[in-house]
N, C-alpha and C. Protein backbone atom coordinates (compact mmCIF):
# COMPACT_ATOMS: atom_id res chain seq x y z
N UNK A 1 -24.42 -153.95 96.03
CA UNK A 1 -24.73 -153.97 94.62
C UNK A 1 -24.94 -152.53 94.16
N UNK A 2 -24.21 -152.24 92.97
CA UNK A 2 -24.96 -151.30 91.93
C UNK A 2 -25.23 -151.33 90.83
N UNK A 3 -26.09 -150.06 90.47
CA UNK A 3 -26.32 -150.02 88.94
C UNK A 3 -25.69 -150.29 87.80
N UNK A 4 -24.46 -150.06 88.07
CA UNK A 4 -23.13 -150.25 87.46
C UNK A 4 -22.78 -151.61 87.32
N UNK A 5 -22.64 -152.62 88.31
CA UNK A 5 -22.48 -153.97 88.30
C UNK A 5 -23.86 -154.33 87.73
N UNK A 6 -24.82 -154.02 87.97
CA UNK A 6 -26.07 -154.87 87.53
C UNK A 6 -26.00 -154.68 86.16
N UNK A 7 -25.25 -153.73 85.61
CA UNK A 7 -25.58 -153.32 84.18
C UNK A 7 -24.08 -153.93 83.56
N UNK A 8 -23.00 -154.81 84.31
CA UNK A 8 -21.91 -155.75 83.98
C UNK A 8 -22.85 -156.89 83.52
N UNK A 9 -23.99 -157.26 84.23
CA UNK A 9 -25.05 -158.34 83.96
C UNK A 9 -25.56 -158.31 82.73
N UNK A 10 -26.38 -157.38 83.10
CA UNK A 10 -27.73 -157.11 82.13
C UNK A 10 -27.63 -155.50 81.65
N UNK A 11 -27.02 -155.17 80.52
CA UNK A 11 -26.64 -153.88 80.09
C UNK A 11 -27.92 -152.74 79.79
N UNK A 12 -28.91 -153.90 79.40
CA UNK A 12 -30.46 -152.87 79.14
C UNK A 12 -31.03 -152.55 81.01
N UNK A 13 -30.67 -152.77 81.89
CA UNK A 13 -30.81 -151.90 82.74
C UNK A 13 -31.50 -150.89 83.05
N UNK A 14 -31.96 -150.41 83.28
CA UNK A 14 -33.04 -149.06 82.92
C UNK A 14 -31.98 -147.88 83.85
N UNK A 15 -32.22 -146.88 83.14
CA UNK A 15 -31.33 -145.67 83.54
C UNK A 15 -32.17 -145.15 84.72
N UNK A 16 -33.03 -145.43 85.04
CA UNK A 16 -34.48 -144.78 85.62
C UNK A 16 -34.46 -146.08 87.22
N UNK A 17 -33.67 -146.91 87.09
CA UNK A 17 -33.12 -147.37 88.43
C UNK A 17 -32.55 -146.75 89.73
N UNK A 18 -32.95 -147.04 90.57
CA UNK A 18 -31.94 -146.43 91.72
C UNK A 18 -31.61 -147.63 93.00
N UNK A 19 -30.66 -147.69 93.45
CA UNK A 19 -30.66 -148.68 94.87
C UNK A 19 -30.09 -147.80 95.51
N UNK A 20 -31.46 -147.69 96.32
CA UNK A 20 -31.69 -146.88 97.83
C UNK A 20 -30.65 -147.69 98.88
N UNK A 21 -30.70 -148.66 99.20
CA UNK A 21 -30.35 -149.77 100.16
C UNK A 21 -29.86 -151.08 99.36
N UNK A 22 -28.60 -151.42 100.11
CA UNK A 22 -28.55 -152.60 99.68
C UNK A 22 -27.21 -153.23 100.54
N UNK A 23 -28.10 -153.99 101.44
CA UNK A 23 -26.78 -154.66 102.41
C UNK A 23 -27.19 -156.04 102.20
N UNK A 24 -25.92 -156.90 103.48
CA UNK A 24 -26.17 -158.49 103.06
C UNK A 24 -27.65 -159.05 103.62
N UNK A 25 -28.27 -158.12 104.38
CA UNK A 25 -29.91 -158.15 104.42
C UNK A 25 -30.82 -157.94 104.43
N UNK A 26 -31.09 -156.41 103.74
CA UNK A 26 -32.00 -156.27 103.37
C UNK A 26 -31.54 -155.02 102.18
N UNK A 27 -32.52 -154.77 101.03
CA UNK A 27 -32.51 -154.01 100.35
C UNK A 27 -33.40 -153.17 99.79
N UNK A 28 -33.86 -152.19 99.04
CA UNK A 28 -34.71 -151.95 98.50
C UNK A 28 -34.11 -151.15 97.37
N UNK A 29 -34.82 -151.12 96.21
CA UNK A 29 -34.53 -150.25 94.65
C UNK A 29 -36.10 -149.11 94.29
N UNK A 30 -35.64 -148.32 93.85
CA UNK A 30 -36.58 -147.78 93.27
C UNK A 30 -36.20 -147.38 91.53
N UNK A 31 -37.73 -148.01 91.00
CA UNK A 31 -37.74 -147.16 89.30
C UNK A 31 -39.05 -146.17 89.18
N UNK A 32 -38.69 -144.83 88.85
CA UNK A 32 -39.19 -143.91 88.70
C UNK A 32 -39.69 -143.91 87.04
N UNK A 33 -40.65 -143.43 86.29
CA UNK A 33 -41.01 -143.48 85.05
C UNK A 33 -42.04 -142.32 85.05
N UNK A 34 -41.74 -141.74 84.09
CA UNK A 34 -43.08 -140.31 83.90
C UNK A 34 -43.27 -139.62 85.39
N UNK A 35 -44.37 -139.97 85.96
CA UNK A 35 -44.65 -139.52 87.22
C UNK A 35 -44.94 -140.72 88.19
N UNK A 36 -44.61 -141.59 88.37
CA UNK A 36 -44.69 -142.89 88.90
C UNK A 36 -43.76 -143.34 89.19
N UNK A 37 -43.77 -143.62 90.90
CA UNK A 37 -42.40 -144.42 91.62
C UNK A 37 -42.69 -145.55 91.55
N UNK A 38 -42.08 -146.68 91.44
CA UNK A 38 -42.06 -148.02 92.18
C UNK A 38 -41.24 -148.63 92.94
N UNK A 39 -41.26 -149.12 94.47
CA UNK A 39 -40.12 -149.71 95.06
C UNK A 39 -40.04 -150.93 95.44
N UNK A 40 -39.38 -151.49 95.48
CA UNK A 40 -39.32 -153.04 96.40
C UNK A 40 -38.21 -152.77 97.08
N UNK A 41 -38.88 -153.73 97.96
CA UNK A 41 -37.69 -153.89 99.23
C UNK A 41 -37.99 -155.31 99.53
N UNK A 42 -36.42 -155.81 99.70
CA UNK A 42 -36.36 -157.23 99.93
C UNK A 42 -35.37 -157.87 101.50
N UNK A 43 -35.35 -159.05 101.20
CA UNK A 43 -36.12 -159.74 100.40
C UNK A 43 -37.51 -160.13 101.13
N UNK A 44 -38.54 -161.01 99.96
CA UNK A 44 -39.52 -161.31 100.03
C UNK A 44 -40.92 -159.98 99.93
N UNK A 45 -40.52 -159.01 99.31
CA UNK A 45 -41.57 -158.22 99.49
C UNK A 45 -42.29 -158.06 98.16
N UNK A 46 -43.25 -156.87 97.90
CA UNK A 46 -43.75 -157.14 96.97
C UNK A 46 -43.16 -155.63 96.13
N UNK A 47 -43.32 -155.73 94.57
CA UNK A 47 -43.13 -153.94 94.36
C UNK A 47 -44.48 -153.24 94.30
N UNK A 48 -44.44 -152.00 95.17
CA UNK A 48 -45.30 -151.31 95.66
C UNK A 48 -45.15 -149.95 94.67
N UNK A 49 -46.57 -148.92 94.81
CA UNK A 49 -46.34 -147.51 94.56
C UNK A 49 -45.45 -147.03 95.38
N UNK A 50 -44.61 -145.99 95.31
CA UNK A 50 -44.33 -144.99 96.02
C UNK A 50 -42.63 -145.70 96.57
N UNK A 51 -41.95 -144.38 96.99
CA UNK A 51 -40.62 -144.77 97.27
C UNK A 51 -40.04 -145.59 98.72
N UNK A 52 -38.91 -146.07 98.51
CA UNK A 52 -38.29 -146.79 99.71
C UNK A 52 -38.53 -145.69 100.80
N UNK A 53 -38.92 -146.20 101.35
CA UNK A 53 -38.76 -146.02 103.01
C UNK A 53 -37.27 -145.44 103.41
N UNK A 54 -37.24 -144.11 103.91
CA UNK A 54 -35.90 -143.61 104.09
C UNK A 54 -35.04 -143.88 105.80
């Protein structure tokens, strides 16, 4: 998946998206805003402070 296809979906998208990871099992995204990361990583996780796990 990308930003690009997700935004074939859903065009308001946030520009401030990123997908770090994204295979057929596991993934994680990060949105950055002002000075504040947020990431999830899936599936089943929660969104946390701070960036994906590299």
């Amino acid at each position: 998946m990308t930003v690009a296809k997700l935004r074939r979906i859903d065009p308001n998208v946030s520009g401030a998206l990123s997908i770090v990871r994204a295979t057929s099992a596991k993934h994680c995204v990060e949105l950055t805003g002002s000075s504040v990361t947020w990431s999830y990583t899936g599936p089943g996780g929660a969104p946390t402070f701070g960036r994906c796990s590299r």
